[in-house]
N, C-alpha and C. Protein backbone atom coordinates (compact mmCIF):
# COMPACT_ATOMS: atom_id res chain seq x y z
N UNK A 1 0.74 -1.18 0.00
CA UNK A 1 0.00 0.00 0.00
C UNK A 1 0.80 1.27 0.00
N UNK A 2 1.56 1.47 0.73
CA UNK A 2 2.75 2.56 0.79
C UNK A 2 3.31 3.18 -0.29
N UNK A 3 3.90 2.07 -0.89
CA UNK A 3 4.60 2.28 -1.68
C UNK A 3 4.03 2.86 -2.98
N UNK A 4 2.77 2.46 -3.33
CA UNK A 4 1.78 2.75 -4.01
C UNK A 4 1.16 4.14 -4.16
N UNK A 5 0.68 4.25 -2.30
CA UNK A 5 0.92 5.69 -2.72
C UNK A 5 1.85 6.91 -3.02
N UNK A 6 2.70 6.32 -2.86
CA UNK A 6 4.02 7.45 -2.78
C UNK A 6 4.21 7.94 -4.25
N UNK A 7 4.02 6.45 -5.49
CA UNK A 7 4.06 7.06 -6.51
C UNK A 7 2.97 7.90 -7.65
N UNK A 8 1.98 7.36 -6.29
CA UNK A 8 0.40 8.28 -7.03
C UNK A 8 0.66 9.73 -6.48
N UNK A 9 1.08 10.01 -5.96
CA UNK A 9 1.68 11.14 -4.98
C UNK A 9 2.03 12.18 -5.71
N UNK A 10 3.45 11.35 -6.21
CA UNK A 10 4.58 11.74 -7.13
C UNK A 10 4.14 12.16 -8.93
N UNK A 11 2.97 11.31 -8.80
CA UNK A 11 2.54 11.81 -10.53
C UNK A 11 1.64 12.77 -10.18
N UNK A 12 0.56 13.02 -9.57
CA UNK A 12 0.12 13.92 -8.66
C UNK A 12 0.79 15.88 -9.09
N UNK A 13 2.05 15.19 -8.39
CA UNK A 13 2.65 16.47 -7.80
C UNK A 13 3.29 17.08 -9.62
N UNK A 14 3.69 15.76 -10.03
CA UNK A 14 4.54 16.37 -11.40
C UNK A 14 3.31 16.51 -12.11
N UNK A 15 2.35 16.24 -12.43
CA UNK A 15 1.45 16.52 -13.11
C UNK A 15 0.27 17.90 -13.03
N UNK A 16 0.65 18.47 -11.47
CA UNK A 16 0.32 19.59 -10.97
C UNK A 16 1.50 20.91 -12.08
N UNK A 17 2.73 20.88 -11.74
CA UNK A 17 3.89 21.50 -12.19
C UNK A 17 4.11 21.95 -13.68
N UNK A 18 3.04 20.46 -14.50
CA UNK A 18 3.53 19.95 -15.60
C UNK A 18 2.30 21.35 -16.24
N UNK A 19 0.78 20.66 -15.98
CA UNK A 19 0.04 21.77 -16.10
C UNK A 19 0.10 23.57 -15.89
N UNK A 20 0.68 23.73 -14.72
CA UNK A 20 1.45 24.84 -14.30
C UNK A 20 2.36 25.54 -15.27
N UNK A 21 3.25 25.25 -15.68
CA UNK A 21 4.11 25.19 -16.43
C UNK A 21 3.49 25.73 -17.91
N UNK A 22 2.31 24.44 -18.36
CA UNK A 22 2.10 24.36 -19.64
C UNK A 22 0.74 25.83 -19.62
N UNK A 23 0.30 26.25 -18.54
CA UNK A 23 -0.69 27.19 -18.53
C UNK A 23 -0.12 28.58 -18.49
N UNK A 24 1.15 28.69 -17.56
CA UNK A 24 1.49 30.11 -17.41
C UNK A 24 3.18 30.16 -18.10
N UNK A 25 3.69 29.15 -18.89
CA UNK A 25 4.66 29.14 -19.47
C UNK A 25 4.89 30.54 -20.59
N UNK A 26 3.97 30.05 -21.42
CA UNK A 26 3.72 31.06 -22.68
C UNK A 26 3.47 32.84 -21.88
N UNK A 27 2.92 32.68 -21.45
CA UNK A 27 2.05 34.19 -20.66
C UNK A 27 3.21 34.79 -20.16
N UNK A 28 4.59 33.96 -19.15
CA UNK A 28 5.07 34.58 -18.37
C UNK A 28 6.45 34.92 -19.03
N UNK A 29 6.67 34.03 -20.21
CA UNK A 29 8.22 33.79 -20.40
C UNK A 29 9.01 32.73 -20.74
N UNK A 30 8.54 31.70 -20.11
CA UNK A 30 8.90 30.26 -20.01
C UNK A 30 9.13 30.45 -18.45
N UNK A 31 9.88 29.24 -18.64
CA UNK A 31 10.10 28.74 -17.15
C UNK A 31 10.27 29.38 -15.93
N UNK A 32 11.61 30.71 -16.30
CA UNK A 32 11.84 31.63 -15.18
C UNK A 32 9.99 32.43 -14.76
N UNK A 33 9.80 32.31 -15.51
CA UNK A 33 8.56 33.23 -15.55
C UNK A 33 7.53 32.82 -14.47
N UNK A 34 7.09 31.52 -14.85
CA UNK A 34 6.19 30.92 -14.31
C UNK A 34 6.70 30.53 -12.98
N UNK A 35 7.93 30.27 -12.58
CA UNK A 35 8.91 30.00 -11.18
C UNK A 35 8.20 30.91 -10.17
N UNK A 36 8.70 32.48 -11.08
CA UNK A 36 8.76 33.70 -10.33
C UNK A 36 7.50 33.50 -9.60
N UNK A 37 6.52 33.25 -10.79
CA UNK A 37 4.97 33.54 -10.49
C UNK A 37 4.91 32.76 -9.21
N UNK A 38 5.15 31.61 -9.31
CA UNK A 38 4.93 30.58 -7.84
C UNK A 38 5.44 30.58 -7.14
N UNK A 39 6.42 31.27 -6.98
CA UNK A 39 7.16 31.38 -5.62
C UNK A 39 6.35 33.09 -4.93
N UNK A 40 5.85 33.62 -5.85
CA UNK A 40 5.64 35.19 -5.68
C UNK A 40 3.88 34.42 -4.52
N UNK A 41 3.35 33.56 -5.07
CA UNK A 41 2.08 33.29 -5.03
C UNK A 41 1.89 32.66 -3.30
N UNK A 42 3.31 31.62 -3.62
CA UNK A 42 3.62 30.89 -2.22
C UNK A 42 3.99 32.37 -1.11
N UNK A 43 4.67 33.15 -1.51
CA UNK A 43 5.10 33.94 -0.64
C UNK A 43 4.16 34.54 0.28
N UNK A 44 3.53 35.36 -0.97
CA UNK A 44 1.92 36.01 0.06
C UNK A 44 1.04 34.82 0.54
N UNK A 45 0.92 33.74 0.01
CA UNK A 45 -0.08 32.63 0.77
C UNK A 45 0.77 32.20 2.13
N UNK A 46 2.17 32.71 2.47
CA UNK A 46 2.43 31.93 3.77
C UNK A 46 2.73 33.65 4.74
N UNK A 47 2.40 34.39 4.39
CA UNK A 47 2.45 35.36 5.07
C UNK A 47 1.16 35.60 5.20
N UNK A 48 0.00 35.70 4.72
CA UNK A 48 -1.22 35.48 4.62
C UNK A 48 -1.44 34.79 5.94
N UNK A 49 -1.28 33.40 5.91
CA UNK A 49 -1.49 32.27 6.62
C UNK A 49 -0.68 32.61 8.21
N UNK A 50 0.31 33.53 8.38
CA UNK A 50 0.92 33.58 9.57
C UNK A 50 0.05 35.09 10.30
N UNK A 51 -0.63 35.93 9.13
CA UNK A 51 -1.08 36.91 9.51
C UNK A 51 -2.49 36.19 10.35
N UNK A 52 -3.30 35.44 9.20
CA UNK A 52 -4.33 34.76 10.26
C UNK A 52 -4.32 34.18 11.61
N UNK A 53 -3.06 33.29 11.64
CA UNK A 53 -3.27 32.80 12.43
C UNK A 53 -3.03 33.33 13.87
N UNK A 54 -1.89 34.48 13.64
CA UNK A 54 -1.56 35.55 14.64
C UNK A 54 -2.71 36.30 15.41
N UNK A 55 -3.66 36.85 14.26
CA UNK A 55 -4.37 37.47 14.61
C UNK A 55 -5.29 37.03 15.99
N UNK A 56 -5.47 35.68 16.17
CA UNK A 56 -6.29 34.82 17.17
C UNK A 56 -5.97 35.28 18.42
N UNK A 57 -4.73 35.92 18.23
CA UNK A 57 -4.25 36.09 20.01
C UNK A 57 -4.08 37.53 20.11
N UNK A 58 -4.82 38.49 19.31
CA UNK A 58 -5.09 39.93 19.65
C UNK A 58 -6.64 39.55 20.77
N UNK A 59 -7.59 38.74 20.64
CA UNK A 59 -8.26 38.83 21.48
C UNK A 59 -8.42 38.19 22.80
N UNK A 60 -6.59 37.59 23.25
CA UNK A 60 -6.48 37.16 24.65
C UNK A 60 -6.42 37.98 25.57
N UNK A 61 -6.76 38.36 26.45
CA UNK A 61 -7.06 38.73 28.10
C UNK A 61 -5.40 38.97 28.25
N UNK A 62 -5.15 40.59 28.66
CA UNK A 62 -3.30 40.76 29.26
C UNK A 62 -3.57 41.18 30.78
N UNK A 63 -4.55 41.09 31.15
CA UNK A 63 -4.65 41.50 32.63
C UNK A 63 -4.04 40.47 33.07
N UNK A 64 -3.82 39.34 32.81
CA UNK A 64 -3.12 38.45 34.14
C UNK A 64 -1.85 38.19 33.82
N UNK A 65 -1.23 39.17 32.71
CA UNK A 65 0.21 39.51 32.79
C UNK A 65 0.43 41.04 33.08
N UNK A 66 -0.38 41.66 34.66
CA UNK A 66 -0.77 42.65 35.11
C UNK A 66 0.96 42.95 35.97
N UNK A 67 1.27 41.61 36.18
CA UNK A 67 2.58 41.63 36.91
C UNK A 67 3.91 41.41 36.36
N UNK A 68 4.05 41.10 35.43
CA UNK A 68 4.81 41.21 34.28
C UNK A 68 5.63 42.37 34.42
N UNK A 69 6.85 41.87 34.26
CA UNK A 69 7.55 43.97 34.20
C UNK A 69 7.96 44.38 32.91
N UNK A 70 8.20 43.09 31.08
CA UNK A 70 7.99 43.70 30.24
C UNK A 70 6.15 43.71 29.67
N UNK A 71 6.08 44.85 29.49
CA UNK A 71 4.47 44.59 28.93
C UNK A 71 4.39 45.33 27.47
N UNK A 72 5.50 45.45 26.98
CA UNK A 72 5.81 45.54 25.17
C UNK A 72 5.00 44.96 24.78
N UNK A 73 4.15 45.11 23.62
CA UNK A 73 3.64 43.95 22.55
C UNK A 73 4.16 42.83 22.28
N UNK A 74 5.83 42.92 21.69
CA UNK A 74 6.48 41.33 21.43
C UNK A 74 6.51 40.78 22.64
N UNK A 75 6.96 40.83 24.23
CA UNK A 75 6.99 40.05 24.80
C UNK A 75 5.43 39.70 25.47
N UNK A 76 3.80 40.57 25.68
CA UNK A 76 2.99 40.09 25.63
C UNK A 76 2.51 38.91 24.43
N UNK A 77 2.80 38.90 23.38
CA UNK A 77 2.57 38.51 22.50
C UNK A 77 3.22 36.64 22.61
N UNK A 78 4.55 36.82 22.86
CA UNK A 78 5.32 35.82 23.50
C UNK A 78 4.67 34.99 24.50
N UNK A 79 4.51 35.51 25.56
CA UNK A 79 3.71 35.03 26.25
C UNK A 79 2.42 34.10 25.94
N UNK A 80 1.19 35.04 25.30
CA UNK A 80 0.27 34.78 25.19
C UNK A 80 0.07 33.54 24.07
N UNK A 81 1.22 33.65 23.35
CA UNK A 81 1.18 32.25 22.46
C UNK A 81 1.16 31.02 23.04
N UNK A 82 1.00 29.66 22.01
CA UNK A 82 0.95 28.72 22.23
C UNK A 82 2.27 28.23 22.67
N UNK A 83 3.53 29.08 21.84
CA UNK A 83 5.10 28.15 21.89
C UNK A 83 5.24 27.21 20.55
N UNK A 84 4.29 27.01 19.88
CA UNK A 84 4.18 25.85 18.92
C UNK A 84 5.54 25.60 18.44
């Protein structure tokens, strides 16, 4: 079974790239082109994704780091996270 999927996986993934490639190839340039595009795309989707998830802990409670002696944003912020 494993092994099986690994290579449905793998055609999957090249067949994602392959399309990719063959859709924004022409439009962008060729290859460099279409790179740029996906790395430009990944970039804002993982800054995106760190902005969301940040945001969750603007609405934690700082009163019970009332005793705290830094009470900066980064080290409330520190605090109030998970640590993940």
């Amino acid at each position: 079974g494993g092994r099986r999927f690994f290579w449905a996986e793998g055609a999957w993934m090249l067949s994602f790239f392959a399309r990719w490639h063959l859709s924004y190839g022409p439009l962008l340039g060729g290859a460099g082109g279409w790179f740029t595009l996906y790395m430009v795309v990944r970039t804002i989707e993982s800054h995106w994704f760190v902005w969301v998830t940040q945001m969750s802990h603007l609405s934690m409670s700082i009163n019970k780091y009332a005793a705290t002696k830094q009470r900066d944003w980064p080290s409330l912020q520190a605090n109030a996270s998970c640590n993940v």
